[in-house]
N, C-alpha and C. Protein backbone atom coordinates (compact mmCIF):
# COMPACT_ATOMS: atom_id res chain seq x y z
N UNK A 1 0.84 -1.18 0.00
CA UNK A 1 0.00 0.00 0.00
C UNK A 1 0.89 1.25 0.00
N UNK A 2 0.47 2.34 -1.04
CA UNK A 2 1.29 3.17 -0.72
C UNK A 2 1.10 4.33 0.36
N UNK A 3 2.21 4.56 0.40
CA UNK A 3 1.92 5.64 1.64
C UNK A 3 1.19 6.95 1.17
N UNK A 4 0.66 7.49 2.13
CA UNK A 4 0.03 9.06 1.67
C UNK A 4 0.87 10.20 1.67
N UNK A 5 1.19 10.88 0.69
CA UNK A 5 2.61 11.85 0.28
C UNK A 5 2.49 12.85 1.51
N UNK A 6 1.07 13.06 2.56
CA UNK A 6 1.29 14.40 2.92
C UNK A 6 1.86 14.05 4.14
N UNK A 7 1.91 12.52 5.10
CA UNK A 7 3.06 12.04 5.65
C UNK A 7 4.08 12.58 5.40
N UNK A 8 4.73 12.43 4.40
CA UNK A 8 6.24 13.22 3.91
C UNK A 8 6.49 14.93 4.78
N UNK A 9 5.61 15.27 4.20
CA UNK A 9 5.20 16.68 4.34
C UNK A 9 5.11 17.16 5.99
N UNK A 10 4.40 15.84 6.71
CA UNK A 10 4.44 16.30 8.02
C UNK A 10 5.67 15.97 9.01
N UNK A 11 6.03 14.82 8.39
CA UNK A 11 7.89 14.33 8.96
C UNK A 11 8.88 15.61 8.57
N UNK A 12 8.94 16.09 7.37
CA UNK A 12 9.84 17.21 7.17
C UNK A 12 9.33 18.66 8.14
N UNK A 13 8.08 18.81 8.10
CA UNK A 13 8.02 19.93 8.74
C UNK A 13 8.50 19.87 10.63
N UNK A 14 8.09 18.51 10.99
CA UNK A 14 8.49 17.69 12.51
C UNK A 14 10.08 17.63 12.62
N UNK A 15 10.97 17.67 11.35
CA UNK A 15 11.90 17.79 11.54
C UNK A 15 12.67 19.09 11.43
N UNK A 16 11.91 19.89 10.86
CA UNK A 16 12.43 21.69 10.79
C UNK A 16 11.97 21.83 12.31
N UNK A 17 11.33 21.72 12.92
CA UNK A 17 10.90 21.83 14.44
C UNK A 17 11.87 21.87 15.18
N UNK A 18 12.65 20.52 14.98
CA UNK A 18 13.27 19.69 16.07
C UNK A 18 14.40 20.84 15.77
N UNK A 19 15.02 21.09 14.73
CA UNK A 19 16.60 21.69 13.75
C UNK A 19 16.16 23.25 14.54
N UNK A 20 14.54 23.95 14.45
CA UNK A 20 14.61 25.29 15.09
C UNK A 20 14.71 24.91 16.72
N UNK A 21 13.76 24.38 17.48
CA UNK A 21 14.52 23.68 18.44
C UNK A 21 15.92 24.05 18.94
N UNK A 22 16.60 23.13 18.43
CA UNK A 22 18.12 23.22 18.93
C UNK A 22 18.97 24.39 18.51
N UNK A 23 18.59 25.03 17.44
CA UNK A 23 19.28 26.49 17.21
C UNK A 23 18.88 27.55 17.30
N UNK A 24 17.45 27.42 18.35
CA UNK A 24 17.05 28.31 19.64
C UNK A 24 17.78 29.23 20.06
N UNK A 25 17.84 30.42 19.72
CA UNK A 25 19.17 31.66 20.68
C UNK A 25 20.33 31.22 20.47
N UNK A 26 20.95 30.50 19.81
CA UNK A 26 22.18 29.99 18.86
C UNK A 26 22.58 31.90 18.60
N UNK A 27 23.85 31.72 18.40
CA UNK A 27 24.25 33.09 17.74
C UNK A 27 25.68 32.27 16.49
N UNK A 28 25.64 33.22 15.81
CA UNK A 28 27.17 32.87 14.79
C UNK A 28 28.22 32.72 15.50
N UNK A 29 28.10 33.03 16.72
CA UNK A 29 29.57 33.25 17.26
C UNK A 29 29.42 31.77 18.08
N UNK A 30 28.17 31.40 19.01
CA UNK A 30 28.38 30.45 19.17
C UNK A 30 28.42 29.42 18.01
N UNK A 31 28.00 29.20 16.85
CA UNK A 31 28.19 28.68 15.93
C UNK A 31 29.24 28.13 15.11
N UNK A 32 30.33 29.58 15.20
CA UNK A 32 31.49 29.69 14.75
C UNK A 32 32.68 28.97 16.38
N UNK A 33 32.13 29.45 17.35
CA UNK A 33 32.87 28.34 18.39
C UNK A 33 32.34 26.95 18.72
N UNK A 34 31.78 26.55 18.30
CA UNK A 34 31.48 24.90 18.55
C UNK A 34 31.62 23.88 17.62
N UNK A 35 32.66 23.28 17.74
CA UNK A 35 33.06 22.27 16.89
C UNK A 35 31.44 21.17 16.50
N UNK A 36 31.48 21.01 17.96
CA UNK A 36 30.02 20.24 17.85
C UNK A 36 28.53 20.51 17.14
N UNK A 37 28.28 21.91 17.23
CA UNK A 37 27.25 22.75 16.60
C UNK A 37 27.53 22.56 14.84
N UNK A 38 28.96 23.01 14.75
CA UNK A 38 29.39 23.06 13.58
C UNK A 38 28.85 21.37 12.48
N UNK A 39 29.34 20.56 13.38
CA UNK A 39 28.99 19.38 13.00
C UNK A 39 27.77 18.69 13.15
N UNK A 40 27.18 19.13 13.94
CA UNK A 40 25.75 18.65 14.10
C UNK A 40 24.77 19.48 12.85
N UNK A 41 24.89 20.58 12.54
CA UNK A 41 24.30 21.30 11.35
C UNK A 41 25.06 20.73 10.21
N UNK A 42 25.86 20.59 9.99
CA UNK A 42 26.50 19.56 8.58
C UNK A 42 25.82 18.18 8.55
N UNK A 43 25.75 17.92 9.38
CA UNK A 43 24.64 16.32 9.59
C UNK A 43 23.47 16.75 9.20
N UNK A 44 22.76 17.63 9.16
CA UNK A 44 21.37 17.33 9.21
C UNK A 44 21.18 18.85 8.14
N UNK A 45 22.17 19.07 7.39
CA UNK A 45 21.59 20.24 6.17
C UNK A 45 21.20 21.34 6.61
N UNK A 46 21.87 22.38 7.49
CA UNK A 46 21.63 23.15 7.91
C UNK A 46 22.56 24.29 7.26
């Protein structure tokens, strides 16, 4: 059975959530100092 496309639609938007979420009051500078930040946004297309 196929799936219903607007599933898609609601996983991507559940996952822009989670991505604003964690870069909550984030600044460039913390951005630019965290190795970890740095790499956690390269993981996930940020």
């Amino acid at each position: 059975m196929a799936r219903d496309p607007r599933m898609y639609l609601w996983e991507v938007r559940e996952a822009a959530d989670h991505v604003a979420s964690f870069l909550r009051g984030r600044t460039i500078d913390d951005y630019l100092g965290d190795l970890m930040l740095r790499s956690e946004s390269l993981s996930i297309g940020v």
